[in-house]
PDB file of N, CA and C in Angstrom:
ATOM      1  N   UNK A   1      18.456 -35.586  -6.617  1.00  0.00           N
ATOM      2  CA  UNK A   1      17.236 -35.308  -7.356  1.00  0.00           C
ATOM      3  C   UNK A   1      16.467 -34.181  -6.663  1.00  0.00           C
ATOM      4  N   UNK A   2      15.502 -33.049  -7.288  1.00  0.00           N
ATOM      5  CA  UNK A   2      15.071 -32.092  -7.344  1.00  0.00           C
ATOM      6  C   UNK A   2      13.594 -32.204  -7.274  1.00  0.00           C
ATOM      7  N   UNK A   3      13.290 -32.101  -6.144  1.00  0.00           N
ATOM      8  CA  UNK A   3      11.934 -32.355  -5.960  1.00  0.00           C
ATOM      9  C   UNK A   3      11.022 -31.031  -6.220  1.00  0.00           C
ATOM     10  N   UNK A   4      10.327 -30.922  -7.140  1.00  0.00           N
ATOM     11  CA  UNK A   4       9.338 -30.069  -8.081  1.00  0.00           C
ATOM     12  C   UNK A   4       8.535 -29.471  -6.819  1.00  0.00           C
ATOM     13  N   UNK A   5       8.589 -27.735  -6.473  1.00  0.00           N
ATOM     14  CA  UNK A   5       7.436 -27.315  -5.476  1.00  0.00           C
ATOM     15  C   UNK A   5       5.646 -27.416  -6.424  1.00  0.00           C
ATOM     16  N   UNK A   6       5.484 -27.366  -6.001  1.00  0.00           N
ATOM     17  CA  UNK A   6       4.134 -27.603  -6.452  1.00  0.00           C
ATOM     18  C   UNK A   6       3.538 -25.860  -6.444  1.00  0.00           C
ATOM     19  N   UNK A   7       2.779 -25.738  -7.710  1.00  0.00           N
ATOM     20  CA  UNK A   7       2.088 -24.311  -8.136  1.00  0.00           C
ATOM     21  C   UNK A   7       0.549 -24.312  -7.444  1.00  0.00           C
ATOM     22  N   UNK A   8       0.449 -25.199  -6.410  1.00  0.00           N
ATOM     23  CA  UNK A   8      -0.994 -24.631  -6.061  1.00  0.00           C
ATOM     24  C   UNK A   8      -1.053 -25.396  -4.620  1.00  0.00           C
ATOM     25  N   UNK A   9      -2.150 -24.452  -3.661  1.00  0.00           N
ATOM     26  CA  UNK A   9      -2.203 -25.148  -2.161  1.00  0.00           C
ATOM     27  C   UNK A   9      -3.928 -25.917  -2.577  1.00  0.00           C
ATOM     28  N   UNK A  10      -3.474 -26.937  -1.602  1.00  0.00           N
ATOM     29  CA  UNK A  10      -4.983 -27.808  -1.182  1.00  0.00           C
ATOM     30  C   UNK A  10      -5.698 -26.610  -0.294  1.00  0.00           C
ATOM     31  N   UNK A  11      -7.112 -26.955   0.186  1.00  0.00           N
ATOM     32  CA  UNK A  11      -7.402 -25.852   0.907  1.00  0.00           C
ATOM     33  C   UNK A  11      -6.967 -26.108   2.618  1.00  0.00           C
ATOM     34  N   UNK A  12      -6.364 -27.354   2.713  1.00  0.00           N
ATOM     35  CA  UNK A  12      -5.764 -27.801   4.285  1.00  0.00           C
ATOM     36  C   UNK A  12      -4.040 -27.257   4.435  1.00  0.00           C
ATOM     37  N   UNK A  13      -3.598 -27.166   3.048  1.00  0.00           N
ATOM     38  CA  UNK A  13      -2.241 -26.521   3.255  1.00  0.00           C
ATOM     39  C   UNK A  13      -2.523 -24.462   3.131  1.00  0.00           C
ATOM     40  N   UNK A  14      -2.956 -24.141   2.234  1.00  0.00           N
ATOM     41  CA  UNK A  14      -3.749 -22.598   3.127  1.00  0.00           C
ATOM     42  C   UNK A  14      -4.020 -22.382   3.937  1.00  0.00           C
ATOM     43  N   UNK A  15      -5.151 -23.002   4.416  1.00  0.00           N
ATOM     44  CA  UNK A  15      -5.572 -22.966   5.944  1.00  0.00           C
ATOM     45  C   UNK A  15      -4.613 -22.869   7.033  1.00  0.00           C
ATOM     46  N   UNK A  16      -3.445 -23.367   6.848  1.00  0.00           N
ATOM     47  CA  UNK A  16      -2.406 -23.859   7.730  1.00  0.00           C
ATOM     48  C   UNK A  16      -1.804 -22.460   7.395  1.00  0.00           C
ATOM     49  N   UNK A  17      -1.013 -22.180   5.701  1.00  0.00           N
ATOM     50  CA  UNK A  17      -0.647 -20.738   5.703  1.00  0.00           C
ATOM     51  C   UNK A  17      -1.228 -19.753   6.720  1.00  0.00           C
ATOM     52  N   UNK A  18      -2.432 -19.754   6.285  1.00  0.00           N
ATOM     53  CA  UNK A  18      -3.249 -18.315   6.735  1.00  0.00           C
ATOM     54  C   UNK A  18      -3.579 -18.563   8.242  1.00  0.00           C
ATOM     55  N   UNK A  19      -3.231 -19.529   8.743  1.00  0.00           N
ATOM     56  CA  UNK A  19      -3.795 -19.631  10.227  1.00  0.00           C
ATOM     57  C   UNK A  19      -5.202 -19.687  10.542  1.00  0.00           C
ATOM     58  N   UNK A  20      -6.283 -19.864   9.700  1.00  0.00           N
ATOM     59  CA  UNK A  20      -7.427 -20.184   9.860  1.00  0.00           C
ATOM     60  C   UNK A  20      -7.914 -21.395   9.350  1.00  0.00           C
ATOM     61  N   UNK A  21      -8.724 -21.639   9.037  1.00  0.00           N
ATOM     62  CA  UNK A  21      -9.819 -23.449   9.501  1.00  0.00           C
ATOM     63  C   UNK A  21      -9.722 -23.563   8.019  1.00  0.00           C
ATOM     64  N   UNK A  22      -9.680 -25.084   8.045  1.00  0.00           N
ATOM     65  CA  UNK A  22      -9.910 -25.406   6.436  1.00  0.00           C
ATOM     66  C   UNK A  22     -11.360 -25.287   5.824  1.00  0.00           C
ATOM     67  N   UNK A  23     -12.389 -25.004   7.041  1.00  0.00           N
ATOM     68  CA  UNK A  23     -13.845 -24.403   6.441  1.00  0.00           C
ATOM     69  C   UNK A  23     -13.883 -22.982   6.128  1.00  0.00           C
ATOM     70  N   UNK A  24     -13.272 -22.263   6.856  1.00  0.00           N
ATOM     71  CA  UNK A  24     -13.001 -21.030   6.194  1.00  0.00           C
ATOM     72  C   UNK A  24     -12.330 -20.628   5.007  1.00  0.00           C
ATOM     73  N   UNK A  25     -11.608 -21.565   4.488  1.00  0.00           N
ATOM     74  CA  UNK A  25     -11.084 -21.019   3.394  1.00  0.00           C
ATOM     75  C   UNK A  25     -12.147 -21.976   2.179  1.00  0.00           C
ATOM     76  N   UNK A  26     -13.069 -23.133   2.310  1.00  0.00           N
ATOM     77  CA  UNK A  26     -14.470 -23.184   1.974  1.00  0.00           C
ATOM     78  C   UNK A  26     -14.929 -21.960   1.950  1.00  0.00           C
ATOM     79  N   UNK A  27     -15.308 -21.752   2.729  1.00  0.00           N
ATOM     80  CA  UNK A  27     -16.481 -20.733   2.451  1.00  0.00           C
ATOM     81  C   UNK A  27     -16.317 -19.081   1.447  1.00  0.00           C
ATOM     82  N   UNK A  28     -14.946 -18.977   2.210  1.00  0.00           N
ATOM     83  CA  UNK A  28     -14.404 -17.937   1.174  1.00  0.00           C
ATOM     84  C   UNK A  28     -13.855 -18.414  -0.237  1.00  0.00           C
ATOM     85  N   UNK A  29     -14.113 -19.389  -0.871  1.00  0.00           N
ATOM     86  CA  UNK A  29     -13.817 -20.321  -2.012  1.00  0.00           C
ATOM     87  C   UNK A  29     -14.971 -20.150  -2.285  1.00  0.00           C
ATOM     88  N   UNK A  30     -16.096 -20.336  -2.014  1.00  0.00           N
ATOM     89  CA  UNK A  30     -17.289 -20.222  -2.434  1.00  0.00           C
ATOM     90  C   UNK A  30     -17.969 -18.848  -2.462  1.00  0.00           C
ATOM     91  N   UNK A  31     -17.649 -17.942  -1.926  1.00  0.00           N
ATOM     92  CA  UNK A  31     -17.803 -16.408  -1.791  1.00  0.00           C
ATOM     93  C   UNK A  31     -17.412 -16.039  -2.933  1.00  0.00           C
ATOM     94  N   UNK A  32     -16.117 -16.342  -3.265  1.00  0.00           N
ATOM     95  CA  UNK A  32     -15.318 -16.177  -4.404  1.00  0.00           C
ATOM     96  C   UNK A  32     -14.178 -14.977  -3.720  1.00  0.00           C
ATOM     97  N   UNK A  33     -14.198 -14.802  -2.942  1.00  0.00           N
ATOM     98  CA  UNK A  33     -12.979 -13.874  -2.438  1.00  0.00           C
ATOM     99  C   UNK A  33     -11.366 -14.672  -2.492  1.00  0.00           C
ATOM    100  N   UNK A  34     -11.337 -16.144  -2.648  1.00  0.00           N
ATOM    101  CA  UNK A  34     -10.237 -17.072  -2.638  1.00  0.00           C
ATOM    102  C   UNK A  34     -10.755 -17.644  -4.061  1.00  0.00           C
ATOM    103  N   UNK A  35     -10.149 -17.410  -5.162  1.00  0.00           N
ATOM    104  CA  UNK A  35     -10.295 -17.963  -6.850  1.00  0.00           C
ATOM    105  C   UNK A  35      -9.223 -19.552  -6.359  1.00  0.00           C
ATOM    106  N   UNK A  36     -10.535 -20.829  -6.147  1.00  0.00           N
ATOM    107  CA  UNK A  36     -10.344 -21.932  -6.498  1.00  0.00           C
ATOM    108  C   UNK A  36     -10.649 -22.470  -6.971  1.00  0.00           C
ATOM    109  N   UNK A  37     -10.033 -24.018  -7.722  1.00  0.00           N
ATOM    110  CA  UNK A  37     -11.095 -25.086  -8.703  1.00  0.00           C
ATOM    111  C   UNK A  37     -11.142 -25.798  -8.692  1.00  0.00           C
ATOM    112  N   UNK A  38     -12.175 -26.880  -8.100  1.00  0.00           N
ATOM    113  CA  UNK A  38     -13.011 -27.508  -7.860  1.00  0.00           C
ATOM    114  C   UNK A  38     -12.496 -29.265  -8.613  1.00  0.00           C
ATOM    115  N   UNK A  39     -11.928 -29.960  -7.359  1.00  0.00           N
ATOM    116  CA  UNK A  39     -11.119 -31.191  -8.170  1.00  0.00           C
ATOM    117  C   UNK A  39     -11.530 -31.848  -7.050  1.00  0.00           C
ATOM    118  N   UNK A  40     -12.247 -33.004  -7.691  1.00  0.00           N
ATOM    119  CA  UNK A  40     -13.427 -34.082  -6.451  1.00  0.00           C
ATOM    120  C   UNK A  40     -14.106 -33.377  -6.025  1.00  0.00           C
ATOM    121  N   UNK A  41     -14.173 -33.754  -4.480  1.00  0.00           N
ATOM    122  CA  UNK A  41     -14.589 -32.937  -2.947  1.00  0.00           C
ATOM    123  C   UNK A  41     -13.876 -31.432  -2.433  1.00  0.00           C
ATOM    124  N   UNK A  42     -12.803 -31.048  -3.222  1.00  0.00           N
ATOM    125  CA  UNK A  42     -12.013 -30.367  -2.682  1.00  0.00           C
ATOM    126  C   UNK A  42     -11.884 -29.200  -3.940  1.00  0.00           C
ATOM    127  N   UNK A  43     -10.946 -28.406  -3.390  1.00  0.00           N
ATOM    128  CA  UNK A  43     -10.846 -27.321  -4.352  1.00  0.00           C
ATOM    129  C   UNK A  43      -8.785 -27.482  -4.306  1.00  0.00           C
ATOM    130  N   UNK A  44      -8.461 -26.889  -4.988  1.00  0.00           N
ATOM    131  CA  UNK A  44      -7.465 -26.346  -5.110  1.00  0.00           C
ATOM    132  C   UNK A  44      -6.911 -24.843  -5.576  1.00  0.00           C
ATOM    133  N   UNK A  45      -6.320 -23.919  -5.037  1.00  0.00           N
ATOM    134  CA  UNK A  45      -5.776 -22.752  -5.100  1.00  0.00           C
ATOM    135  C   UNK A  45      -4.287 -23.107  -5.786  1.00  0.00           C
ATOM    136  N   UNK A  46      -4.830 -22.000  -6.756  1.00  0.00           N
ATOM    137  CA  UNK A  46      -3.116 -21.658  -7.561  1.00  0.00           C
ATOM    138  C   UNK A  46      -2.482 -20.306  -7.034  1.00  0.00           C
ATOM    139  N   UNK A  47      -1.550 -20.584  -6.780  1.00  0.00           N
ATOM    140  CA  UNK A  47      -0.651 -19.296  -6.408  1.00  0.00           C
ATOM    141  C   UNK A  47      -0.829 -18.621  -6.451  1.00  0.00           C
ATOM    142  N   UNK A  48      -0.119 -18.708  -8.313  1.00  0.00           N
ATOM    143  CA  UNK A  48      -0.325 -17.514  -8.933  1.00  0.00           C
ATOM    144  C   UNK A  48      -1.759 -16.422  -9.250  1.00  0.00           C
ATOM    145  N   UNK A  49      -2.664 -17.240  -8.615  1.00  0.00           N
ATOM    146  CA  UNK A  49      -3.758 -16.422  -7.995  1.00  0.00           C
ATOM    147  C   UNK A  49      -4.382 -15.654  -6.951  1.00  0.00           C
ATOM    148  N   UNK A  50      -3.569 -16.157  -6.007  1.00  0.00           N
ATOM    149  CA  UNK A  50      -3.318 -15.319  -4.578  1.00  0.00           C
ATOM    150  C   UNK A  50      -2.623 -14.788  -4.277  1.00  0.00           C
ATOM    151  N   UNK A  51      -2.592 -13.600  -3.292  1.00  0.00           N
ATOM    152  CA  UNK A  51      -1.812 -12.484  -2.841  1.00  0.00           C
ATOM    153  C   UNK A  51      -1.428 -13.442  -1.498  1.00  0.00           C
ATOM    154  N   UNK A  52      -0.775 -13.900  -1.225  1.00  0.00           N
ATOM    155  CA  UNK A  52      -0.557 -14.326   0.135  1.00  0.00           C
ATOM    156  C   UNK A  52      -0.742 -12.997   1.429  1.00  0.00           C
ATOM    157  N   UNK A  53       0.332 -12.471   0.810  1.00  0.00           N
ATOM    158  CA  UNK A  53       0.141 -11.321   2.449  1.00  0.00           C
ATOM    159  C   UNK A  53      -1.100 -10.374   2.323  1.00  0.00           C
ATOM    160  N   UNK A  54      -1.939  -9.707   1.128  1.00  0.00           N
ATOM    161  CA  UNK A  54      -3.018  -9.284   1.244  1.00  0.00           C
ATOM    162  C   UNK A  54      -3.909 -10.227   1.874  1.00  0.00           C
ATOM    163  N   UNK A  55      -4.140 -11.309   1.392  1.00  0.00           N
ATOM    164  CA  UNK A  55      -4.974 -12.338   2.054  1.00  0.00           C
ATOM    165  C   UNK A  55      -4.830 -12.184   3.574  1.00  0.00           C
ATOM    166  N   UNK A  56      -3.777 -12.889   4.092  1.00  0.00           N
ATOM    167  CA  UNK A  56      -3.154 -12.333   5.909  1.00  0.00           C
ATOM    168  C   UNK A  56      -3.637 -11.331   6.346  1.00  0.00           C
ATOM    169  N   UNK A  57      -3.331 -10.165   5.459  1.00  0.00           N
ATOM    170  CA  UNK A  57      -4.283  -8.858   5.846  1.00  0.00           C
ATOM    171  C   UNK A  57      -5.396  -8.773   6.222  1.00  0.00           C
ATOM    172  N   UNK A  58      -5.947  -8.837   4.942  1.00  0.00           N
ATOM    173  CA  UNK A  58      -7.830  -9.505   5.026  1.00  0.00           C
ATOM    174  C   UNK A  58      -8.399  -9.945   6.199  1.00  0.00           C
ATOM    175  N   UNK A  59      -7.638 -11.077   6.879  1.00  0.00           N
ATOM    176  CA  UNK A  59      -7.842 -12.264   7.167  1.00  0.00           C
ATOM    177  C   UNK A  59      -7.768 -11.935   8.601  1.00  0.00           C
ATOM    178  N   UNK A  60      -6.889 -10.840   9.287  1.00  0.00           N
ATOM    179  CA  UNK A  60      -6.512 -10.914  10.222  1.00  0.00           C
ATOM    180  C   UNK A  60      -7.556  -9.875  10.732  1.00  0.00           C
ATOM    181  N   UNK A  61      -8.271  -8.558  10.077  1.00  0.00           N
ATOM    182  CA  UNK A  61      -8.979  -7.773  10.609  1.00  0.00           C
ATOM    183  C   UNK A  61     -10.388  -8.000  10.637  1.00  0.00           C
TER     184      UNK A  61
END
């Protein structure tokens, strides 16, 4: 059996991507520089809405 990847990160599995804090990717969720939406307490990021390695970029300078 074929276990389904999932189309969107929590903001604790990003955080982990990008190597920075799961409040940072808060705050830039709320900046709006990271397009997330808002499910409970938490947000969730869709992929297909992020640049992964531009983000890294961003992120790193």
């Amino acid at each position: 059996m074929k276990i389904k990847e999932k189309d969107y990160y929590t903001t604790m599995e990003l955080a982990k991507v990008l190597g920075i804090s799961r409040i940072s990717v808060f705050k830039r969720v709320r900046q709006g520089s990271i397009l997330g939406q808002k499910i409970g307490r938490d947000y969730i990021i869709y992929k297909k809405d992020i640049d992964l390695e531009k983000l890294k970029t961003i992120i790193k300078h």
